[in-house]
Protein backbone atom coordinates (compact mmCIF):
# COMPACT_ATOMS: atom_id res chain seq x y z
CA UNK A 1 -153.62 -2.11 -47.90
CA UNK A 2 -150.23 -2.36 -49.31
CA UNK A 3 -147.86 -0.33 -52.05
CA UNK A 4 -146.61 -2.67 -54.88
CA UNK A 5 -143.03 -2.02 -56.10
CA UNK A 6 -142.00 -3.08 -59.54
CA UNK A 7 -138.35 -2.62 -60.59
CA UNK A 8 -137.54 -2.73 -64.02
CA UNK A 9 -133.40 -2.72 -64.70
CA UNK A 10 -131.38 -3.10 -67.57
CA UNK A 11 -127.66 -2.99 -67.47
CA UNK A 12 -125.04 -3.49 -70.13
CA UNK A 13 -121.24 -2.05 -71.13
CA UNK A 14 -120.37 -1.72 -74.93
CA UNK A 15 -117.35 -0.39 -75.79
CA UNK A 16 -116.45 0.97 -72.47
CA UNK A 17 -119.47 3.13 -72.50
CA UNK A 18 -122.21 1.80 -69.62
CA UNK A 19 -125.94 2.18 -70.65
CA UNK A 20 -127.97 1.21 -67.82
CA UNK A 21 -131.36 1.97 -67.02
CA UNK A 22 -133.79 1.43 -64.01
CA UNK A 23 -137.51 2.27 -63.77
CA UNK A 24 -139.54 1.55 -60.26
CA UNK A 25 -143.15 1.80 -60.67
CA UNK A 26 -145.34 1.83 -57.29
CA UNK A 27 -149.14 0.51 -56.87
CA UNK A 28 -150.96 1.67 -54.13
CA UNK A 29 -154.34 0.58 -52.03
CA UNK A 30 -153.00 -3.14 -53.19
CA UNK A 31 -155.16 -5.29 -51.05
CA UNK A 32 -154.73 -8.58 -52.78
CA UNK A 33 -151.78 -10.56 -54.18
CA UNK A 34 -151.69 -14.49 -55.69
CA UNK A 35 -148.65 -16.04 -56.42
CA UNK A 36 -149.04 -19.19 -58.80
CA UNK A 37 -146.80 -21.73 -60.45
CA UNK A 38 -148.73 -23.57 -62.79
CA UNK A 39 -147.46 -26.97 -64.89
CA UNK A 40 -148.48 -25.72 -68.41
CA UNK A 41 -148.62 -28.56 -70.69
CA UNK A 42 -149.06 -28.68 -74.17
CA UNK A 43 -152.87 -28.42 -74.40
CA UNK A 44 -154.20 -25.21 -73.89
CA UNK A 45 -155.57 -24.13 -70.92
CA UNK A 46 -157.32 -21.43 -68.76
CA UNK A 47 -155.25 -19.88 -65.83
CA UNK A 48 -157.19 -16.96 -65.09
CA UNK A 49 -160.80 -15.44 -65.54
CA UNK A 50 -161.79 -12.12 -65.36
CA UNK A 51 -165.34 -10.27 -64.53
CA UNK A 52 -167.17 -7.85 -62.40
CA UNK A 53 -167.44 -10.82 -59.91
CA UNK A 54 -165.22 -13.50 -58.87
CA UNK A 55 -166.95 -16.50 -59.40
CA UNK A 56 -164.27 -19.22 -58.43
CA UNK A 57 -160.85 -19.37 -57.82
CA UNK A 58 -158.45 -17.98 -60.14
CA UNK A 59 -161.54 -15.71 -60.95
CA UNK A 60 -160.52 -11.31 -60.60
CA UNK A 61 -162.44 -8.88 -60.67
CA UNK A 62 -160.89 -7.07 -63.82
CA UNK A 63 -161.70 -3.02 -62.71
CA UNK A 64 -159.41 -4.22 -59.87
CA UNK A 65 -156.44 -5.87 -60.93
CA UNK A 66 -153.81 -3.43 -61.51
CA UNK A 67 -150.45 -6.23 -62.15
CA UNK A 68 -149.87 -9.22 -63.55
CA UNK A 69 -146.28 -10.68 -64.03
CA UNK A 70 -145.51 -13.89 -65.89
CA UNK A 71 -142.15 -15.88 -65.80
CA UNK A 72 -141.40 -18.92 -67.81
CA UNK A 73 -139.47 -20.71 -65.40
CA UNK A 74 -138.53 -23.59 -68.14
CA UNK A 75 -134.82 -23.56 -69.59
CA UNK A 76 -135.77 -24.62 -72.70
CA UNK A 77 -139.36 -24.47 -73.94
CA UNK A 78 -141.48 -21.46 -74.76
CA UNK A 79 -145.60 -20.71 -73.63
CA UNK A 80 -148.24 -19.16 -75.52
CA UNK A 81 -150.08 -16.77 -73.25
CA UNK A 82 -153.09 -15.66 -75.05
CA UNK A 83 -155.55 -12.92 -73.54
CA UNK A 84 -158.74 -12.44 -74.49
CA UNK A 85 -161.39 -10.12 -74.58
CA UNK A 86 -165.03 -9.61 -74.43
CA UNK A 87 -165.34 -9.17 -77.50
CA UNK A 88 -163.31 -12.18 -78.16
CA UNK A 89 -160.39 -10.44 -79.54
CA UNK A 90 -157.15 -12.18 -78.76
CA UNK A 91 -153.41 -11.18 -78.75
CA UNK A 92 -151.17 -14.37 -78.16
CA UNK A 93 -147.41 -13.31 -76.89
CA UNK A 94 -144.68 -15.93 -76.80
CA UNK A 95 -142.78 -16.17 -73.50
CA UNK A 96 -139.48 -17.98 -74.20
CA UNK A 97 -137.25 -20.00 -71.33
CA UNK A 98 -136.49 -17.25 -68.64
CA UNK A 99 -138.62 -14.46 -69.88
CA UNK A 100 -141.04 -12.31 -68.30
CA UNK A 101 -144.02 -10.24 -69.06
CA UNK A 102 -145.47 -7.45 -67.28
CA UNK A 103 -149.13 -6.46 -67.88
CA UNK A 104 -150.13 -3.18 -66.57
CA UNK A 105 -153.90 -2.51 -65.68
CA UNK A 106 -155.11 0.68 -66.35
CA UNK A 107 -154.75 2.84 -63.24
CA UNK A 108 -157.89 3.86 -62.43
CA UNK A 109 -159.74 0.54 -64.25
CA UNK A 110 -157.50 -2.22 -64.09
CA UNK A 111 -157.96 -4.90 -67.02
CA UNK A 112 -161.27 -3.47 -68.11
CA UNK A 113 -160.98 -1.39 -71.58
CA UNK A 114 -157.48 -2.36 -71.95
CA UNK A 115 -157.11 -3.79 -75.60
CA UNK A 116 -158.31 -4.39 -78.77
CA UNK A 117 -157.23 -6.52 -81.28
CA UNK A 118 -158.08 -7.23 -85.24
CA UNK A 119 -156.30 -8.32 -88.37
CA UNK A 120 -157.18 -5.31 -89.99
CA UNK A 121 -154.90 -2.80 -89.20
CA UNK A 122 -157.53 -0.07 -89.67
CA UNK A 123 -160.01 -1.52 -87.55
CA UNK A 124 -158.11 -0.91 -84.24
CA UNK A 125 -158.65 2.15 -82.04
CA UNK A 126 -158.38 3.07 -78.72
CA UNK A 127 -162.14 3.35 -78.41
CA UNK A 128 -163.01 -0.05 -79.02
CA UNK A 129 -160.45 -1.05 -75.86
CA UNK A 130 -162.14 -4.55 -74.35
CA UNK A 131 -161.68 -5.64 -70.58
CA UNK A 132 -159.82 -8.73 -70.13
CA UNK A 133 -162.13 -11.68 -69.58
CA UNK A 134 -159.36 -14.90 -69.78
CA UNK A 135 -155.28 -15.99 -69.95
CA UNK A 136 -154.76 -19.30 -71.56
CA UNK A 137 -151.42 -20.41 -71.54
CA UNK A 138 -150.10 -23.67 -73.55
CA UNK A 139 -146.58 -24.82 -73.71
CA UNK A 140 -144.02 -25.67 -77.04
CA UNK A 141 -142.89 -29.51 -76.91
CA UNK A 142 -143.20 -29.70 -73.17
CA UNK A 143 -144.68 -28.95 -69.79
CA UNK A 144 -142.91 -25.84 -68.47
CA UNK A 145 -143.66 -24.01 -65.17
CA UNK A 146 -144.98 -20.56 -65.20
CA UNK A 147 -144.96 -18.03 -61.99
CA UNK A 148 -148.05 -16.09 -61.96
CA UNK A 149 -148.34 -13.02 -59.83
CA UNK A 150 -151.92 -10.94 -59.41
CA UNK A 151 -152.17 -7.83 -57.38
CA UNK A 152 -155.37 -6.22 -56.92
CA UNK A 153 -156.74 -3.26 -55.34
């Protein structure tokens, strides 16, 4: 078992006056990391699956992963990474050229009971929260590399 260390740091000067910031989160009891780069092309695509079992690979169990990070390693196009639910909510998030996103698991459950998602604004709660069951990821106007990184407890 290992300890995961994120580092989150922002840094910037405006008008003489320096603003920076730095957070470091730590994961313990990780016992399980993948480290992906995937050609996304411009069809959509699954490039991860979660359950209570892993089936396959790129298959997690979702009460166990507790990070994901995603980098758009393309200098010019932008991917759609769309998560969905068990309930078959979706949230799609648009990951421009050099961005990352950082998807925290819940600490104790990991991706299960993490969102929900509706187009009525009224209809959301954070008792309807559904576990993750898949990440599809498509790219803009053309095939752009994505790093993929999973730990798991």
């Amino acid at each position: 078992m290992a300890t995961l260390t994120s580092k989150v740091t922002e840094s910037i000067t405006l008008d003489s006056g320096t603003m920076d910031s730095s957070h470091t989160r730590s994961i313990t009891s990780i016992s399980e990391v993948t480290k992906r780069i995937f050609t996304i092309t411009t069809a959509e695509s699954t490039i991860a699956t979660f359950s209570s079992a892993v089936a396959s690979a790129g298959h997690y169990i979702a009460a166990d992963v507790r990070y994901i990070r995603f980098t758009n390693l393309d200098g010019t196009n932008f991917i759609t990474l769309t998560f969905r639910n068990q309930d078959n909510d979706e949230v799609a998030i648009k990951l421009d050229a050099g961005q990352s996103f950082i998807l925290n698991g819940d600490n104790a459950n990991g991706m299960s009971a993490i969102f929900n998602a509706t187009q009525d604004a009224d209809a959301a709660s954070s008792t309807n929260f559904g576990s993750l069951t898949n990440i599809q990821a498509d790219a803009d106007t053309g095939s752009c590399n994505l790093e993929v990184i999973i730990a798991s407890v």
